[in-house]
PDB file of N, CA and C in Angstrom:
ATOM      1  N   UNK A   1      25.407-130.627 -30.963  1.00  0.00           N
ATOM      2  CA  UNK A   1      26.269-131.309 -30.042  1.00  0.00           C
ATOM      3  C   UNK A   1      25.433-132.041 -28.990  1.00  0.00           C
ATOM      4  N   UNK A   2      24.477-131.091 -28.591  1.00  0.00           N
ATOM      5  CA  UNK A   2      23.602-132.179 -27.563  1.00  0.00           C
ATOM      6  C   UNK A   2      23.073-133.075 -28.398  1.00  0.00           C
ATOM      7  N   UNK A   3      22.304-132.999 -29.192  1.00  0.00           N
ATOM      8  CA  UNK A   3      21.530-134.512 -29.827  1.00  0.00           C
ATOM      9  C   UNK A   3      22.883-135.396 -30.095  1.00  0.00           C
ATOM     10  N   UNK A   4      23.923-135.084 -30.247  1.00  0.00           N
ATOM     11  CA  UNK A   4      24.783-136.671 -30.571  1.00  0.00           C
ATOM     12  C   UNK A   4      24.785-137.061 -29.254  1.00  0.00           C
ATOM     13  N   UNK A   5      25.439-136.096 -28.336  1.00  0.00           N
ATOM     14  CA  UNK A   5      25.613-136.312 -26.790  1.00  0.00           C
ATOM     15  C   UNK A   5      24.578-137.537 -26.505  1.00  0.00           C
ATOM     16  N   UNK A   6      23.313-136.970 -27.100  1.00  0.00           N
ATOM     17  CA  UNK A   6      22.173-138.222 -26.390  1.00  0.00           C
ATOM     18  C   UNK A   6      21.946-139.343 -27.510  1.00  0.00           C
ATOM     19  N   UNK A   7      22.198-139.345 -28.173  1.00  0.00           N
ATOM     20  CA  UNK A   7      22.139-140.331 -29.327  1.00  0.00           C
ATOM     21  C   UNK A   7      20.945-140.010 -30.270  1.00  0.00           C
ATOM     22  N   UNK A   8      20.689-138.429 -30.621  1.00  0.00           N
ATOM     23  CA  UNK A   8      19.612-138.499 -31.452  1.00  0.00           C
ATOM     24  C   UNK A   8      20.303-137.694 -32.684  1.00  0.00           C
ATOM     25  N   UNK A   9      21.378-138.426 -32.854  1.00  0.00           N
ATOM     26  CA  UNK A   9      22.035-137.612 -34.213  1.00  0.00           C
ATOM     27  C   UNK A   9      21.327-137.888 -35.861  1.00  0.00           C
ATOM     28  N   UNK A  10      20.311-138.568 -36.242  1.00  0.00           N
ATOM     29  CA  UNK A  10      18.960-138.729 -36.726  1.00  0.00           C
ATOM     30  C   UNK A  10      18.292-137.357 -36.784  1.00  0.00           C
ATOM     31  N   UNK A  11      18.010-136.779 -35.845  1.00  0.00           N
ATOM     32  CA  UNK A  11      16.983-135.639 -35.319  1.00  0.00           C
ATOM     33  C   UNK A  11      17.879-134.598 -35.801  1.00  0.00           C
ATOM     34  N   UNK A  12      19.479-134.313 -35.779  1.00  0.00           N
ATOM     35  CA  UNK A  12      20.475-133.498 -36.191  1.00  0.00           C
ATOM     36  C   UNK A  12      19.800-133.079 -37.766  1.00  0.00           C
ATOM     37  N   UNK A  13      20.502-134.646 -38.190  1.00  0.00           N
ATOM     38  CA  UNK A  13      20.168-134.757 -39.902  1.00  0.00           C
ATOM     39  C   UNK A  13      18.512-134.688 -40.319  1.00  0.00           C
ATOM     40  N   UNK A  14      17.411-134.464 -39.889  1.00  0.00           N
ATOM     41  CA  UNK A  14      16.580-133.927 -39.826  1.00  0.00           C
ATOM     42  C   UNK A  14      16.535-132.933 -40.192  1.00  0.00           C
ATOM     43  N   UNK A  15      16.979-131.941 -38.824  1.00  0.00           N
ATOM     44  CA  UNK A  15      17.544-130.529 -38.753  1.00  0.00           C
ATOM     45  C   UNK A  15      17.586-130.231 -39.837  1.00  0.00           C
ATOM     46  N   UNK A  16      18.956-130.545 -39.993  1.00  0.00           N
ATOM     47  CA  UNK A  16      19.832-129.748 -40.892  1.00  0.00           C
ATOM     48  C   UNK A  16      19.215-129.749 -42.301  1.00  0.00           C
ATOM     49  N   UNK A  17      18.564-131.308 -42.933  1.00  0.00           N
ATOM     50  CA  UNK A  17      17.595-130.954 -43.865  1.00  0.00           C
ATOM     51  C   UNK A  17      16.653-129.973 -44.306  1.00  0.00           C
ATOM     52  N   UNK A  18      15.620-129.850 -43.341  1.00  0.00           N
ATOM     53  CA  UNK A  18      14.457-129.229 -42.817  1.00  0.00           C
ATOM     54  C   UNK A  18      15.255-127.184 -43.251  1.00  0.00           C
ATOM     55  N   UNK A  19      16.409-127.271 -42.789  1.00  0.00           N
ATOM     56  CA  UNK A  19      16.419-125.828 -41.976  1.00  0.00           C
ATOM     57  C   UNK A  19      17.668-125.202 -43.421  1.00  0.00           C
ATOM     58  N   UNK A  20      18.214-126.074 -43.379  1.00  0.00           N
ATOM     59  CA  UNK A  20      19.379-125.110 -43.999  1.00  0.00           C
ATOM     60  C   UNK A  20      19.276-125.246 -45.700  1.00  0.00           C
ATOM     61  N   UNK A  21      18.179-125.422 -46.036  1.00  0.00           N
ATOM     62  CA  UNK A  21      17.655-125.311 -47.717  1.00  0.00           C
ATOM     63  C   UNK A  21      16.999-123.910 -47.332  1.00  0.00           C
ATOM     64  N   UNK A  22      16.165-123.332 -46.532  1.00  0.00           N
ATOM     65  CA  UNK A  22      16.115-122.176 -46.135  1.00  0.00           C
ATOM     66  C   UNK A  22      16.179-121.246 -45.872  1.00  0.00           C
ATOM     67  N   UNK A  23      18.055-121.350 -45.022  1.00  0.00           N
ATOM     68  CA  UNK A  23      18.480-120.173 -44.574  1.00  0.00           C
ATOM     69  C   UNK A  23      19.774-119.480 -45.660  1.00  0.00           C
ATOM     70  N   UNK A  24      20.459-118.766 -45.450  1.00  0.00           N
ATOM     71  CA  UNK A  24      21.951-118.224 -46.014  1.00  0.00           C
ATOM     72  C   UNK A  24      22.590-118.194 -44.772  1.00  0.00           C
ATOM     73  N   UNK A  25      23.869-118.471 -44.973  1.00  0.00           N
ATOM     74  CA  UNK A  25      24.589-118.110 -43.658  1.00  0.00           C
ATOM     75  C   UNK A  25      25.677-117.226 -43.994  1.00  0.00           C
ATOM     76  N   UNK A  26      25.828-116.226 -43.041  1.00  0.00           N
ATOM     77  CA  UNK A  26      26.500-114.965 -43.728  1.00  0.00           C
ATOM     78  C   UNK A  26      27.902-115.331 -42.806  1.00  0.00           C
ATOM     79  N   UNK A  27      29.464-114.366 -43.431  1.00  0.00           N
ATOM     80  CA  UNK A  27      29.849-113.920 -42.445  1.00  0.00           C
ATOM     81  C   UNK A  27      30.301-113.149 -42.819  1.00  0.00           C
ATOM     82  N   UNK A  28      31.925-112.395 -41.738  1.00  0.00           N
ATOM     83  CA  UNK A  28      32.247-111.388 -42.255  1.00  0.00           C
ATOM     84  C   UNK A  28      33.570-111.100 -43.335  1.00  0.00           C
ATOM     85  N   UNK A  29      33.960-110.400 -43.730  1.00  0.00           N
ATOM     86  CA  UNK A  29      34.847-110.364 -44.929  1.00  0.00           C
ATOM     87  C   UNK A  29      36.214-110.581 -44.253  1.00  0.00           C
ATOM     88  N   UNK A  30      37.244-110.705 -44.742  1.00  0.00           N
ATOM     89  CA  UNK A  30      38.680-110.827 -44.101  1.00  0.00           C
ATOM     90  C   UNK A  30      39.031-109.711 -43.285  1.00  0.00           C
ATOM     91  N   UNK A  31      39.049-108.356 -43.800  1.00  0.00           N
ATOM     92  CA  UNK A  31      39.092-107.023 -43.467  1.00  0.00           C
ATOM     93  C   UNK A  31      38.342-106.924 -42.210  1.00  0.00           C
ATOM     94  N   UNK A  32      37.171-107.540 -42.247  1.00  0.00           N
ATOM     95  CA  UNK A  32      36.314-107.222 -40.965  1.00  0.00           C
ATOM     96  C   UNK A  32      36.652-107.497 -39.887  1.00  0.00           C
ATOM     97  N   UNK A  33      37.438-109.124 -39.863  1.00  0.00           N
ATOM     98  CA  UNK A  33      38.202-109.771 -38.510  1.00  0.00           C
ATOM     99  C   UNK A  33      39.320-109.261 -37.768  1.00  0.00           C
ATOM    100  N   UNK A  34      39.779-108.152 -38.539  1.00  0.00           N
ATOM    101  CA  UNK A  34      40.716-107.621 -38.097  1.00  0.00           C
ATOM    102  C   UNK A  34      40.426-106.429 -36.962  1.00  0.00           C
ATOM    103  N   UNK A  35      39.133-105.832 -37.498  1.00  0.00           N
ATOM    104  CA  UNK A  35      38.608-104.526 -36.968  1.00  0.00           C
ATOM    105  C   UNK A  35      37.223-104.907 -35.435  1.00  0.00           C
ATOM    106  N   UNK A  36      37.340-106.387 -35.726  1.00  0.00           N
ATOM    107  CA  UNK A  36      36.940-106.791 -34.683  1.00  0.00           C
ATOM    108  C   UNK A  36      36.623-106.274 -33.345  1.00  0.00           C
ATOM    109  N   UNK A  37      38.355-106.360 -32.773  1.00  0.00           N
ATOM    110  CA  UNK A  37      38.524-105.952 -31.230  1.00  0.00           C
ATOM    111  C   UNK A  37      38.095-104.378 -31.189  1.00  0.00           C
ATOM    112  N   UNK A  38      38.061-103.568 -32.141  1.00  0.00           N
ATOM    113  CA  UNK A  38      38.282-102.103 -32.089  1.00  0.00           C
ATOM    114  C   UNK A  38      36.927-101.734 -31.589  1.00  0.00           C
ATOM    115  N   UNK A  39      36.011-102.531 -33.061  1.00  0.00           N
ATOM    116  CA  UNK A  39      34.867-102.190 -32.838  1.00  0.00           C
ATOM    117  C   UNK A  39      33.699-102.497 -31.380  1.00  0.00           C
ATOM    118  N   UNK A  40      34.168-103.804 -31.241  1.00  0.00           N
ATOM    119  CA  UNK A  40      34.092-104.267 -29.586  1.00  0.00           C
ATOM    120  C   UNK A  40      34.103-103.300 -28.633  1.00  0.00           C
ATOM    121  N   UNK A  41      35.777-102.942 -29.182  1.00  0.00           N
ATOM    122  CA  UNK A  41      35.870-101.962 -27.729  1.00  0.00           C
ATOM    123  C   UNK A  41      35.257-100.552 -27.661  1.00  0.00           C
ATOM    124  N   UNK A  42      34.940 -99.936 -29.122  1.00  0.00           N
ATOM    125  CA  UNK A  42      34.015 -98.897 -28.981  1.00  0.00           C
ATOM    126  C   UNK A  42      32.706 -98.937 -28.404  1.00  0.00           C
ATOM    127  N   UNK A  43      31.998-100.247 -28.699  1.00  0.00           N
ATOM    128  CA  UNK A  43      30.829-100.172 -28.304  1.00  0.00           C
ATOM    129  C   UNK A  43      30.578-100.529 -27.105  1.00  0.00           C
ATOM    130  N   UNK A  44      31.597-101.174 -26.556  1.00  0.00           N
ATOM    131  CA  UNK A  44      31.467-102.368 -25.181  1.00  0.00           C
ATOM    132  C   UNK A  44      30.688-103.452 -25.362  1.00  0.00           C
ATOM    133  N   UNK A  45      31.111-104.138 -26.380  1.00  0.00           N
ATOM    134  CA  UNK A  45      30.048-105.320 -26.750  1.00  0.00           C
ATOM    135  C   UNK A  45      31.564-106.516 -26.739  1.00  0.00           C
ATOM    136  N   UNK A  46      30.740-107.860 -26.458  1.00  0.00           N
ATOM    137  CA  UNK A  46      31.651-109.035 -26.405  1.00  0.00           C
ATOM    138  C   UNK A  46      31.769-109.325 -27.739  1.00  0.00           C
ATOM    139  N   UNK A  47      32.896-110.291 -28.016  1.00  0.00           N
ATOM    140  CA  UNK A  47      32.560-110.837 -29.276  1.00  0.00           C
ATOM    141  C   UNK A  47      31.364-111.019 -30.157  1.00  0.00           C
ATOM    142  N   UNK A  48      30.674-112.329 -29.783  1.00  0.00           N
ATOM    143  CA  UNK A  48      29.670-112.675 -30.350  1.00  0.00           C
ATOM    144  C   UNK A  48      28.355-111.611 -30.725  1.00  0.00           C
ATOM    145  N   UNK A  49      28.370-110.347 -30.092  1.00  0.00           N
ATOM    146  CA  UNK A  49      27.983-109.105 -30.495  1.00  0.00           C
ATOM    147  C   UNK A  49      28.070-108.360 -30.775  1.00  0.00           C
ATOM    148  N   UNK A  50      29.773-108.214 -31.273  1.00  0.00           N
ATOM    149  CA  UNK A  50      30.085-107.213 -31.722  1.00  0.00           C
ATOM    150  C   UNK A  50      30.368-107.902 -33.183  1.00  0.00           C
ATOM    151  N   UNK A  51      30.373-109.350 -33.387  1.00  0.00           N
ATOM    152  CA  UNK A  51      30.189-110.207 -34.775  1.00  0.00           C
ATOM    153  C   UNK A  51      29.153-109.677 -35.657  1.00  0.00           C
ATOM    154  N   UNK A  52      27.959-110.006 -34.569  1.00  0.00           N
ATOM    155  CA  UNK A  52      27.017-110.100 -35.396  1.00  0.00           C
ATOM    156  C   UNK A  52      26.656-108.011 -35.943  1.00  0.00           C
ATOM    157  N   UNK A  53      27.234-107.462 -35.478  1.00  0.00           N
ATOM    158  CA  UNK A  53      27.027-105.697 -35.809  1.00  0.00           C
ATOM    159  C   UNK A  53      27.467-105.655 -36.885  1.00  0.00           C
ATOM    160  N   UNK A  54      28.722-106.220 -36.949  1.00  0.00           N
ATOM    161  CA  UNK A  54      29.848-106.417 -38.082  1.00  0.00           C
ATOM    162  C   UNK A  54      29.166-106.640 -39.647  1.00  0.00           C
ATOM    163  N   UNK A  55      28.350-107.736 -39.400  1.00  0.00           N
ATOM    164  CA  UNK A  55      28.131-108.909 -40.138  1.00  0.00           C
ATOM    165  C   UNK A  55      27.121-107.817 -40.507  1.00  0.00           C
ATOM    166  N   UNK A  56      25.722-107.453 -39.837  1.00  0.00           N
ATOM    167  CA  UNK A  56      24.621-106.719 -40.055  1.00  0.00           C
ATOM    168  C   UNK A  56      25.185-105.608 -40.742  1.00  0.00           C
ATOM    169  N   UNK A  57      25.900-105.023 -40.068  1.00  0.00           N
ATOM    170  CA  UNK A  57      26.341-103.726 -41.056  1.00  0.00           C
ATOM    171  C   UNK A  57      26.997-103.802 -42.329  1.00  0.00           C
ATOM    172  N   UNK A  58      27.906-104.495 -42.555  1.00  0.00           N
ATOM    173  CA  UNK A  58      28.342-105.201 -44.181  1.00  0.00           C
ATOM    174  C   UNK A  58      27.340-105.780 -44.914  1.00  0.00           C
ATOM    175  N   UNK A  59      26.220-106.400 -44.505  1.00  0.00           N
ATOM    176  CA  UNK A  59      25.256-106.916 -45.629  1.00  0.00           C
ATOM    177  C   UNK A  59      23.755-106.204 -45.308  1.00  0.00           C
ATOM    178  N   UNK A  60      23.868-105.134 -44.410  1.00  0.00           N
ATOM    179  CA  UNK A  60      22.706-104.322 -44.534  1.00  0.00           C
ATOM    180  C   UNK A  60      21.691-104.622 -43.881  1.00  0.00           C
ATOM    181  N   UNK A  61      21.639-105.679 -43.061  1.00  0.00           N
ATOM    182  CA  UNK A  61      21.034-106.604 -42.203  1.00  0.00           C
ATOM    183  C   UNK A  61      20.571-105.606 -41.110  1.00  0.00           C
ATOM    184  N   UNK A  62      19.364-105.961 -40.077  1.00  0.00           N
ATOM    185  CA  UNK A  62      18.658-105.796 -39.296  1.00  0.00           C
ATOM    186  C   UNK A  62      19.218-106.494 -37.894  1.00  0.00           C
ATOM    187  N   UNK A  63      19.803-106.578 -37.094  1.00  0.00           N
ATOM    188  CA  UNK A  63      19.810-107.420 -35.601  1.00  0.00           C
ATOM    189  C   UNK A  63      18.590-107.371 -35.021  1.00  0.00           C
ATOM    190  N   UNK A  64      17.706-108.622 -34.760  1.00  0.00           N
ATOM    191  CA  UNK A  64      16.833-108.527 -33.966  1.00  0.00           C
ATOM    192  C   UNK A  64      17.215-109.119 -32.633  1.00  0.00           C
ATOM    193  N   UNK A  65      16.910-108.568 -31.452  1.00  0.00           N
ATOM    194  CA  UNK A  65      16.937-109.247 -30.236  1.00  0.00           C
ATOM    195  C   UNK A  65      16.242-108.582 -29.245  1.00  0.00           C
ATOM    196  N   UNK A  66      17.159-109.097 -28.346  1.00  0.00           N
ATOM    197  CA  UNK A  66      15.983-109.046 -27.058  1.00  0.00           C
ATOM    198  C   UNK A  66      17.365-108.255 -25.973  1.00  0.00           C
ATOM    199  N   UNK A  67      18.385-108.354 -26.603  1.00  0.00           N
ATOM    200  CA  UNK A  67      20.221-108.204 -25.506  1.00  0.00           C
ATOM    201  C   UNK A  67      20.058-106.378 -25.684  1.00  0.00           C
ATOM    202  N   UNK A  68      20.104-106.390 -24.724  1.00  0.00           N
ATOM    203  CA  UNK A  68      19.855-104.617 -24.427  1.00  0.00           C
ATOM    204  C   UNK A  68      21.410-104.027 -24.955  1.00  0.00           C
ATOM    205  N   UNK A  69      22.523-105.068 -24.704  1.00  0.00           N
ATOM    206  CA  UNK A  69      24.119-104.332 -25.373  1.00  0.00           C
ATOM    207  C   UNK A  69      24.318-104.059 -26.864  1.00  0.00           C
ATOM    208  N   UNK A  70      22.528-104.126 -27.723  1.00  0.00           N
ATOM    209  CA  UNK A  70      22.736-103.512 -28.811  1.00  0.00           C
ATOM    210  C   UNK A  70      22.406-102.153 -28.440  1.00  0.00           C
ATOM    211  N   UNK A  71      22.241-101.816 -27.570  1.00  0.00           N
ATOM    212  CA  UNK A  71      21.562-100.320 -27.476  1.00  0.00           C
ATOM    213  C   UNK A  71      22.591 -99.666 -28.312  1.00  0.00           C
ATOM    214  N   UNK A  72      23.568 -99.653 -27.485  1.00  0.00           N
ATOM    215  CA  UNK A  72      24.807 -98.873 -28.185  1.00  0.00           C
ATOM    216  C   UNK A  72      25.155 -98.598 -29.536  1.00  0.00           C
ATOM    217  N   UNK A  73      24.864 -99.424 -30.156  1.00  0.00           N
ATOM    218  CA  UNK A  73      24.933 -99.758 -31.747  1.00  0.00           C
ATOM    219  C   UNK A  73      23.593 -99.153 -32.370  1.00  0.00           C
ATOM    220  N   UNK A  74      22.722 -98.446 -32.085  1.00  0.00           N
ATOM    221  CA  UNK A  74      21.398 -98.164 -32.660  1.00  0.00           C
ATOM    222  C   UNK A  74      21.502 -96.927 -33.863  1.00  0.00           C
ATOM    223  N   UNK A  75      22.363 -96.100 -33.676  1.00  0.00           N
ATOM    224  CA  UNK A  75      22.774 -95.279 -34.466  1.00  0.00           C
ATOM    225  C   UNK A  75      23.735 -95.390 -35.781  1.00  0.00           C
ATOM    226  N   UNK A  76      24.181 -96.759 -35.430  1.00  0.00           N
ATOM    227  CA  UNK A  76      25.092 -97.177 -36.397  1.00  0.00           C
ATOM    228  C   UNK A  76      24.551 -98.413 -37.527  1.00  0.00           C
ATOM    229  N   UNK A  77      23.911 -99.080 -36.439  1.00  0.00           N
ATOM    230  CA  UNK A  77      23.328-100.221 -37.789  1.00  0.00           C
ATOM    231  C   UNK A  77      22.218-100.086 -36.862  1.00  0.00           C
ATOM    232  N   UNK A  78      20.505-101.078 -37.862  1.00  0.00           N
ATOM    233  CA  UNK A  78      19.209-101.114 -37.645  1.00  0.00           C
ATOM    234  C   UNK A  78      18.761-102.419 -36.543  1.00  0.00           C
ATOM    235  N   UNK A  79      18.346-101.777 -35.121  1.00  0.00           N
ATOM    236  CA  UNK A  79      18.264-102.933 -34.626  1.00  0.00           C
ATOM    237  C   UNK A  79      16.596-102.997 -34.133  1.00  0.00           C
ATOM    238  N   UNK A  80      16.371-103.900 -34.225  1.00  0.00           N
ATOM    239  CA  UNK A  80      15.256-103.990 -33.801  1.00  0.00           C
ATOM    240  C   UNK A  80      14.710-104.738 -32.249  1.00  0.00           C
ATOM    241  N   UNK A  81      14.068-104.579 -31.086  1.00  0.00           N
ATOM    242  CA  UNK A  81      14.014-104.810 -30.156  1.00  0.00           C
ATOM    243  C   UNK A  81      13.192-105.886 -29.764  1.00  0.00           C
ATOM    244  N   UNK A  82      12.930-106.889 -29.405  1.00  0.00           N
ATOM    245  CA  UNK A  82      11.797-107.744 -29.037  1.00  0.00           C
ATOM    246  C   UNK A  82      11.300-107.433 -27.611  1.00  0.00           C
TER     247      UNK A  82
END
């Protein structure tokens, strides 16, 4: 969104070349969106972190970061700390 913002939507399609022959992009199953808020509210995590637990724990995945509100989650799925 910023590179169109500035007119380097070129540098986007770059990107997106460069990067996404590379990656997989995961998400979560239908079932999972539902269990969402629950799991949120067990852990005290916002959305976007209680997504990505979701997501890690259904495909076996690792969370790496640096957000200390995985603490909570350490017993449940594999996180790793930076």
């Amino acid at each position: 969104m910023i590179l169109f913002r500035h007119g380097r939507a070129r540098i986007f399609s770059k990107f997106v070349t460069d990067v996404l022959s590379k990656i997989n992009i995961v998400t979560l199953s239908r079932e999972s969106y539902e269990k969402l808020p629950d799991f949120g509210d067990e852990y005290g995590l916002d959305f976007d972190d209680a997504y990505q637990c979701k997501v890690a724990e259904e495909r076996g995945l690792t969370v790496i970061t640096m957000d200390k509100d995985f603490r909570s989650v350490k017993d449940r799925i594999e996180v790793e700390f930076m």
